[in-house]
N, C-alpha and C. Protein backbone atom coordinates (compact mmCIF):
# COMPACT_ATOMS: atom_id res chain seq x y z
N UNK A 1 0.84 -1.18 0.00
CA UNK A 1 0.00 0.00 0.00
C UNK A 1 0.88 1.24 0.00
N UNK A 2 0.27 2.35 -0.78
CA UNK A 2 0.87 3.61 -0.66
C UNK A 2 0.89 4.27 0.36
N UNK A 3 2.01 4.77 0.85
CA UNK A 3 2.14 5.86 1.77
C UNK A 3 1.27 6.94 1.78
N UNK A 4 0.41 7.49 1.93
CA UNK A 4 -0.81 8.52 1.96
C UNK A 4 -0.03 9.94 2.59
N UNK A 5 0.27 9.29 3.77
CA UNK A 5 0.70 10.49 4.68
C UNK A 5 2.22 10.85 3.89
N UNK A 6 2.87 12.66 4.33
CA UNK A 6 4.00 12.71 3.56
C UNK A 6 4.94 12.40 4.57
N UNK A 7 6.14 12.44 3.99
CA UNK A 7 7.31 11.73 5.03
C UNK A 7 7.26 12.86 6.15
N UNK A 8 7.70 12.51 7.11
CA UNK A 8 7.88 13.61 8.24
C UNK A 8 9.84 13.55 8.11
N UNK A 9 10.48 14.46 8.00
CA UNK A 9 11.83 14.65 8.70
C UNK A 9 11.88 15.47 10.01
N UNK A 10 12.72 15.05 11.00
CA UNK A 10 12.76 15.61 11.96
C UNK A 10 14.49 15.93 12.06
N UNK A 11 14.76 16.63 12.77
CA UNK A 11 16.46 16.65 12.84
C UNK A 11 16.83 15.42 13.48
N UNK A 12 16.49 14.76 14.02
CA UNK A 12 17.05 13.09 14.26
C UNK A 12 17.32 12.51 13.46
N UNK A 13 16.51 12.46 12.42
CA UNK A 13 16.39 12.32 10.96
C UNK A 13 17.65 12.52 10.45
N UNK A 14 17.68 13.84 10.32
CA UNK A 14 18.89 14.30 9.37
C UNK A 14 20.48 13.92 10.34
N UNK A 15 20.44 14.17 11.35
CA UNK A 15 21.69 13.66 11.98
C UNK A 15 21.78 11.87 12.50
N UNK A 16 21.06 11.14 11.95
CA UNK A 16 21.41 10.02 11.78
C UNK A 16 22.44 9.92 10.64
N UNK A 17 21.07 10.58 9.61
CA UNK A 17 21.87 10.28 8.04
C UNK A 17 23.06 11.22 8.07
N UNK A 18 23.62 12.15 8.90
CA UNK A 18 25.07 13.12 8.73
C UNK A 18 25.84 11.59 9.28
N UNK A 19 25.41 11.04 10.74
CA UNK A 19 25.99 10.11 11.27
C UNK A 19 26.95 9.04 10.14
N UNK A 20 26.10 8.33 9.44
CA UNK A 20 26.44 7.22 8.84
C UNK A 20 26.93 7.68 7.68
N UNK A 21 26.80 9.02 6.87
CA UNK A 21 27.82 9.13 5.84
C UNK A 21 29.21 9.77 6.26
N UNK A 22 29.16 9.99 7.60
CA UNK A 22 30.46 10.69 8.01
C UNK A 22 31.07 9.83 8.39
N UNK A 23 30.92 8.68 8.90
CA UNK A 23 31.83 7.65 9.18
C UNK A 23 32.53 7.36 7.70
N UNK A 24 31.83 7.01 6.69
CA UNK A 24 32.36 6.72 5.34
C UNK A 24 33.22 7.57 4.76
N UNK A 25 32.56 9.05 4.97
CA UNK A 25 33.72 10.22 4.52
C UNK A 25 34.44 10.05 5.10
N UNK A 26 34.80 10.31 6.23
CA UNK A 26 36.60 10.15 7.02
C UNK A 26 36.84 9.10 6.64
N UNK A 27 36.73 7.92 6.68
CA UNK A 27 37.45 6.68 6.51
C UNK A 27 38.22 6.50 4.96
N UNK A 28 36.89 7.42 3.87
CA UNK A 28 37.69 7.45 2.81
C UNK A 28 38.58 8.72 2.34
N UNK A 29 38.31 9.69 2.86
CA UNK A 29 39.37 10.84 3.12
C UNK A 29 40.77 10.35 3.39
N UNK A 30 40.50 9.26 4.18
CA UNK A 30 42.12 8.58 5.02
C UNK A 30 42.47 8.05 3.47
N UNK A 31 41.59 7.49 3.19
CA UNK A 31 42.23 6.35 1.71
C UNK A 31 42.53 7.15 0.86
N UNK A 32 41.72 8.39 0.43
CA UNK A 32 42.27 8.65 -0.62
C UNK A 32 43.74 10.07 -0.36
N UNK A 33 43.87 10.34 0.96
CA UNK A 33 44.98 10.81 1.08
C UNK A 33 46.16 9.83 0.99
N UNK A 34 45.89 8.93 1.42
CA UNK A 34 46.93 7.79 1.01
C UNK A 34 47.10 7.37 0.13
N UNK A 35 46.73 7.46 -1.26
CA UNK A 35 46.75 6.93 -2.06
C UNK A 35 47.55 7.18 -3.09
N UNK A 36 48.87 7.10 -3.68
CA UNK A 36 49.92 7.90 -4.21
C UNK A 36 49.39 8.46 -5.80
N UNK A 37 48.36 6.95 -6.17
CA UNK A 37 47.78 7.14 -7.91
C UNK A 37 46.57 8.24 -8.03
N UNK A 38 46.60 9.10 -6.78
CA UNK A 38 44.87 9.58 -7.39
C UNK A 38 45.32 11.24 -8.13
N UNK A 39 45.32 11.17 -9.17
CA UNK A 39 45.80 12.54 -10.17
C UNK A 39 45.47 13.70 -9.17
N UNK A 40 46.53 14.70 -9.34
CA UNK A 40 46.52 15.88 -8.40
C UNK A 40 44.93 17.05 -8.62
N UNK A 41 44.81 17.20 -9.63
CA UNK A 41 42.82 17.96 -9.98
C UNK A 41 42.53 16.98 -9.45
N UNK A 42 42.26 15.68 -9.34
CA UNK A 42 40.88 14.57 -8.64
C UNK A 42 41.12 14.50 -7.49
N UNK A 43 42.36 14.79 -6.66
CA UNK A 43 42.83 15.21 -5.03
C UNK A 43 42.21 16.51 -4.82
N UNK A 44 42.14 17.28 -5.72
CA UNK A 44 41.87 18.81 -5.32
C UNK A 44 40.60 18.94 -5.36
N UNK A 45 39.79 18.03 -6.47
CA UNK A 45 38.80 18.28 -6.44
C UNK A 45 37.68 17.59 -5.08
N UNK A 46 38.44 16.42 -4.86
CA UNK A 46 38.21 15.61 -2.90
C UNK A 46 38.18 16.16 -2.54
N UNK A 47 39.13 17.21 -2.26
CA UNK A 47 39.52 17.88 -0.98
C UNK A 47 38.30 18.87 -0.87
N UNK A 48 37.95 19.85 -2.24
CA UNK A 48 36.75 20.91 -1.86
C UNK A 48 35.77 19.80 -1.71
N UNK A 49 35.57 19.14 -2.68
CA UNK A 49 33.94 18.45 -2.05
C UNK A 49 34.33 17.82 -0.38
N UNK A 50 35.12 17.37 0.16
CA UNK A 50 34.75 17.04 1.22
C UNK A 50 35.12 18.10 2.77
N UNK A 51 35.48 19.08 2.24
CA UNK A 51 35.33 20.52 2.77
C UNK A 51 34.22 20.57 3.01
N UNK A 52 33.44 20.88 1.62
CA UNK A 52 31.38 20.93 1.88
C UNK A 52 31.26 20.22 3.00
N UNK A 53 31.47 19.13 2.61
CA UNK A 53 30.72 17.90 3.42
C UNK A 53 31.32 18.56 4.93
N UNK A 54 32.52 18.50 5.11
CA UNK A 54 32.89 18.76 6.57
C UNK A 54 31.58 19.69 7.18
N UNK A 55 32.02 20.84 6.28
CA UNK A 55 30.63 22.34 6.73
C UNK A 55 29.55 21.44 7.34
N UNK A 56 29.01 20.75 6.22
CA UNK A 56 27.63 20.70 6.24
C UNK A 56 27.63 19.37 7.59
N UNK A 57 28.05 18.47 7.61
CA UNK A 57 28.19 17.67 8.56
C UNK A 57 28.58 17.88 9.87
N UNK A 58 28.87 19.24 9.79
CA UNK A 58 29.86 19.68 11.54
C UNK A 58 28.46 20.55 12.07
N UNK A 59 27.42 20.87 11.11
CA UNK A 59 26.62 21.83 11.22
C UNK A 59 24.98 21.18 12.10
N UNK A 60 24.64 21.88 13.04
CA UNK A 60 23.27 21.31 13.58
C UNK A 60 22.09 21.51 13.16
N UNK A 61 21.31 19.81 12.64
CA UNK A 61 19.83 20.30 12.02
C UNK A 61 19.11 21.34 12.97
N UNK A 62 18.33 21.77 12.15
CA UNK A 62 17.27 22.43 12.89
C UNK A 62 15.76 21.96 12.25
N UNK A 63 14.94 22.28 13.29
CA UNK A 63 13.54 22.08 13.28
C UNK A 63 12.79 22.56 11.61
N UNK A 64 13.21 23.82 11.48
CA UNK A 64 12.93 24.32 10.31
C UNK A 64 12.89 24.32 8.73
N UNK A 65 14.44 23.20 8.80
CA UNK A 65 15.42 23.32 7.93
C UNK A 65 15.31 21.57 7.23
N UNK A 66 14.75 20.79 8.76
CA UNK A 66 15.41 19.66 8.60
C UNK A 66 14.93 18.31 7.34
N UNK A 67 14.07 19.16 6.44
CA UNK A 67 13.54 18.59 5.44
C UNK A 67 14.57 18.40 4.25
N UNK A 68 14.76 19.96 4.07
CA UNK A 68 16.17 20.30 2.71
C UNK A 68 17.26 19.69 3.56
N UNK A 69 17.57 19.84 4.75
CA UNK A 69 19.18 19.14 5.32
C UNK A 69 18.94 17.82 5.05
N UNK A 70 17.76 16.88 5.03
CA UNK A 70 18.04 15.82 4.65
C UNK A 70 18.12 15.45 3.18
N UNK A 71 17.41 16.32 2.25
CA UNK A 71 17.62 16.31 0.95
C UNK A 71 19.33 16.64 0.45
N UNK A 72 19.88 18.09 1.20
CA UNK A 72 21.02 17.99 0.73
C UNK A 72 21.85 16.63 1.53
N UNK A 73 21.70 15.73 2.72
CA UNK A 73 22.60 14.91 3.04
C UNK A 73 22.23 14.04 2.07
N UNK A 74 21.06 13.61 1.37
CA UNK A 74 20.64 12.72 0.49
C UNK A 74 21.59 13.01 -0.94
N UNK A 75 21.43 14.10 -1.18
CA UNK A 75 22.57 14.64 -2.18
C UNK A 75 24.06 14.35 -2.08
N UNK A 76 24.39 14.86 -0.49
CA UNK A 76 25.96 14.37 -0.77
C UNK A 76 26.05 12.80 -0.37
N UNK A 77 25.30 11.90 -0.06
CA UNK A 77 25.53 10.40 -0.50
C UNK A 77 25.64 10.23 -1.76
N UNK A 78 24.53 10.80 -2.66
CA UNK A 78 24.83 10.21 -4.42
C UNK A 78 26.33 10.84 -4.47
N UNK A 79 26.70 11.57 -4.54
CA UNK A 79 27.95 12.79 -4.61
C UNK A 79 29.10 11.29 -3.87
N UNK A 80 29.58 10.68 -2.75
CA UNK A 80 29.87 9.94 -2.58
C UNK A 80 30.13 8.55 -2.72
N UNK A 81 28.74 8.20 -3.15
CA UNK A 81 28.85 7.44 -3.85
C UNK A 81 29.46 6.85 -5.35
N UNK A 82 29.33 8.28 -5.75
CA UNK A 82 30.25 8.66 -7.44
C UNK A 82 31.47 8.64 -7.25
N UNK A 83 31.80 9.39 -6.41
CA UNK A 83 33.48 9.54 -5.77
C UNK A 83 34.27 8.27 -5.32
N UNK A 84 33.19 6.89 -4.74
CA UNK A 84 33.28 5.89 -4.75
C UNK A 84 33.96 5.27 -5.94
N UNK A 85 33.01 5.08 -6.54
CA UNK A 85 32.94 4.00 -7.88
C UNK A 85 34.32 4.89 -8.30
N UNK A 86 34.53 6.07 -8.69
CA UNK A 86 35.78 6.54 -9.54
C UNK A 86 37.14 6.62 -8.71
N UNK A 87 37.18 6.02 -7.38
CA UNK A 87 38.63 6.40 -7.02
C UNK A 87 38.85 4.98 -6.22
N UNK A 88 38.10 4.28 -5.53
CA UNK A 88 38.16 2.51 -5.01
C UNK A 88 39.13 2.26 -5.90
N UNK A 89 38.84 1.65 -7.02
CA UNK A 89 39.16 1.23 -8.14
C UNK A 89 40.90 1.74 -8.23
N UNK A 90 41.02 2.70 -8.72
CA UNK A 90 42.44 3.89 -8.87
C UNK A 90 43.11 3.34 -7.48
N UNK A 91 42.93 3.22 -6.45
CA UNK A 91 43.42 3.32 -5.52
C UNK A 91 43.50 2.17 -4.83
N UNK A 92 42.57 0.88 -4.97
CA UNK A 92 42.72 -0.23 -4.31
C UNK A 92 41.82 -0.40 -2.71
N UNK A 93 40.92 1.00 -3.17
CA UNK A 93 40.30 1.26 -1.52
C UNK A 93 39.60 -0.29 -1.43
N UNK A 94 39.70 -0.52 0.04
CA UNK A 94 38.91 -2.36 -0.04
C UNK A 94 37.73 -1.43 1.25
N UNK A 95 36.60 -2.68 1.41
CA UNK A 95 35.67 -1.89 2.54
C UNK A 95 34.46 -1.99 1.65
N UNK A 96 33.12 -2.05 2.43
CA UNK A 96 31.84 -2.11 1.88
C UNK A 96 32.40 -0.70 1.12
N UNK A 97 30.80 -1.52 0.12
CA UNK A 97 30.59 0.29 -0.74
C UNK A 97 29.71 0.66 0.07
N UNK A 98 29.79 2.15 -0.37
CA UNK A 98 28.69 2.87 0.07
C UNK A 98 27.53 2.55 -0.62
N UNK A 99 26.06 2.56 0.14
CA UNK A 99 25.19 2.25 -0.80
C UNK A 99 24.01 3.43 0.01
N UNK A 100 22.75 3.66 -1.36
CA UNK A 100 22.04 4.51 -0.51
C UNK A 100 21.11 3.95 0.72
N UNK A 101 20.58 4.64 1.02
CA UNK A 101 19.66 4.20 2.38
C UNK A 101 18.33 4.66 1.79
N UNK A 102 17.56 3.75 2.36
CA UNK A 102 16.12 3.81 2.26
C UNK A 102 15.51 4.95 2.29
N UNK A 103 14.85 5.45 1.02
CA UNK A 103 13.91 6.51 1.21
C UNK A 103 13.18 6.89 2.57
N UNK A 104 12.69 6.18 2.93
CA UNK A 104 12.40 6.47 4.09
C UNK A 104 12.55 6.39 5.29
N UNK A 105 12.56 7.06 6.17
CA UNK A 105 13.07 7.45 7.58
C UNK A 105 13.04 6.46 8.68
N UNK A 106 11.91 5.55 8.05
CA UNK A 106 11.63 5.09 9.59
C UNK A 106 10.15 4.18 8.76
N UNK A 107 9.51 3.28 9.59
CA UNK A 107 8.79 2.64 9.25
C UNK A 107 7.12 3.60 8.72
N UNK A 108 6.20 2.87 8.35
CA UNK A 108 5.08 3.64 8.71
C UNK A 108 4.65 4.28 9.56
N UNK A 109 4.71 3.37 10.26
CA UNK A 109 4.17 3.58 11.89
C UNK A 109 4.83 4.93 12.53
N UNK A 110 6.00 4.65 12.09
CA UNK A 110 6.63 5.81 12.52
C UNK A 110 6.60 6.91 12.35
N UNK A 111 6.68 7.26 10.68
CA UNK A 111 6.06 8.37 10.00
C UNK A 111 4.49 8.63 10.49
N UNK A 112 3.78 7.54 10.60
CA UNK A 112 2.51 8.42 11.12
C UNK A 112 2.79 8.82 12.61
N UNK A 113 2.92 8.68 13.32
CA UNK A 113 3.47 8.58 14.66
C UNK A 113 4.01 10.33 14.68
N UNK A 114 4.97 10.67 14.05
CA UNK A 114 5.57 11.70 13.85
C UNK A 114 4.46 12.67 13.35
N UNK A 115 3.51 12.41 12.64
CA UNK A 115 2.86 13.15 11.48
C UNK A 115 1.70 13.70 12.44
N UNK A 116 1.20 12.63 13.22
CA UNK A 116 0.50 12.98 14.03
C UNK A 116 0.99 13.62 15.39
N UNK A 117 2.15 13.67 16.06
CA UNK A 117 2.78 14.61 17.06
C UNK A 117 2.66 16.28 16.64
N UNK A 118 3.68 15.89 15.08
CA UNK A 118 3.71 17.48 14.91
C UNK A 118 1.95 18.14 14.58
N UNK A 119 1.12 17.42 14.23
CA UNK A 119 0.08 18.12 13.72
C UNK A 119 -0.74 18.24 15.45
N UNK A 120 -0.07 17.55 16.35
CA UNK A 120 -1.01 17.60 17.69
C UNK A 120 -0.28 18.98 18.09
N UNK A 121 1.15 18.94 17.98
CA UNK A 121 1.97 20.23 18.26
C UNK A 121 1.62 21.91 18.00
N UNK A 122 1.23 21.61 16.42
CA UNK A 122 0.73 22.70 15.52
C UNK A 122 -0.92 23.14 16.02
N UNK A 123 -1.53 22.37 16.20
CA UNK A 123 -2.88 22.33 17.50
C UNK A 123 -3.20 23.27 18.42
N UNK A 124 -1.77 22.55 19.22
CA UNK A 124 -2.20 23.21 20.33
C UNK A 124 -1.61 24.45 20.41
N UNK A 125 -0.30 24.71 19.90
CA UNK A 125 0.04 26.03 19.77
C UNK A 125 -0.60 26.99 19.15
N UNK A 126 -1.41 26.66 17.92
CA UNK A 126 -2.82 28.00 17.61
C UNK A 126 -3.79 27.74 18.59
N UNK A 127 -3.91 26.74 19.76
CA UNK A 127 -5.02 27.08 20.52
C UNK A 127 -4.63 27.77 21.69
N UNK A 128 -3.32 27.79 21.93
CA UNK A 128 -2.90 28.89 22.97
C UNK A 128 -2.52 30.24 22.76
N UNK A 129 -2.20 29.84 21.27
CA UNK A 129 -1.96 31.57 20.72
C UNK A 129 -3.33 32.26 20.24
N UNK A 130 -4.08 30.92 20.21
CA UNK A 130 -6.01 31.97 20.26
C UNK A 130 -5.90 32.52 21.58
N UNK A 131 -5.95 32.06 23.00
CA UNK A 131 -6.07 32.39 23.93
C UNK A 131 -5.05 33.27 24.84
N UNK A 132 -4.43 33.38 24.16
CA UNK A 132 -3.31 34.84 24.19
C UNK A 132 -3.92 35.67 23.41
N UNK A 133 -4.37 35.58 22.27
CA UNK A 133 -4.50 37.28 22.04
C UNK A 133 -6.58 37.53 22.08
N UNK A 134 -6.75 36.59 23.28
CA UNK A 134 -7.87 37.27 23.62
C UNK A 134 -8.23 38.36 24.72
């Protein structure tokens, strides 16, 4: 059956998924600094993309945000994953690949679970901000 309800992200959300691609980035940062064959532009060009990544990974979701933060962490996995496939190879990196993670966050249950908190959240805060500006 189709999902009806839309995904909920929460910043738990998004700092899981910073969690588990940052273990992979450092580990392959180590490899590909070690690596004597990786052409000096495809080192340079590592180095800024995983600059981004540092930024964006050192950085705390927020409540507001944490929909696009998981879209851009969703982004720099494909981005990693590419960087994968083109330098393993060149370099001899050994180690699971990276692979993506499940569209979704968390089970059904969960997503409704969530869907229904924030909409109980959103509730009650226009029913107290009715009763404030009466």
């Amino acid at each position: 059956m189709t999902n009806l309800l839309p995904m909920v992200v929460t910043p738990d959300d998004v700092r899981t998924m910073k969690t588990r691609l940052d273990a992979f980035a450092r580990a392959f940062d180590r490899s590909v600094a070690a690596c004597t064959r990786v052409h000096p532009y495809t080192r340079t060009s590592w180095a800024e993309f995983y600059r981004g990544w540092r930024q964006f990974a050192d950085a705390d979701p927020s409540w507001l945000h944490a929909a696009a933060e998981y879209e851009t962490a969703r982004q720099y996995e494909e981005h990693l994953v590419a960087w994968q496939r083109q330098l393993a190879p060149v370099c001899g990196i050994a180690g699971a690949p990276l692979t993506r993670a499940p569209a979704s966050s968390g089970s059904s249950l969960e997503s409704t679970i969530k869907t229904v908190a924030i909409a109980g959240a959103v509730v009650a805060a226009a029913l107290a901000l009715r009763e404030v500006m009466r």
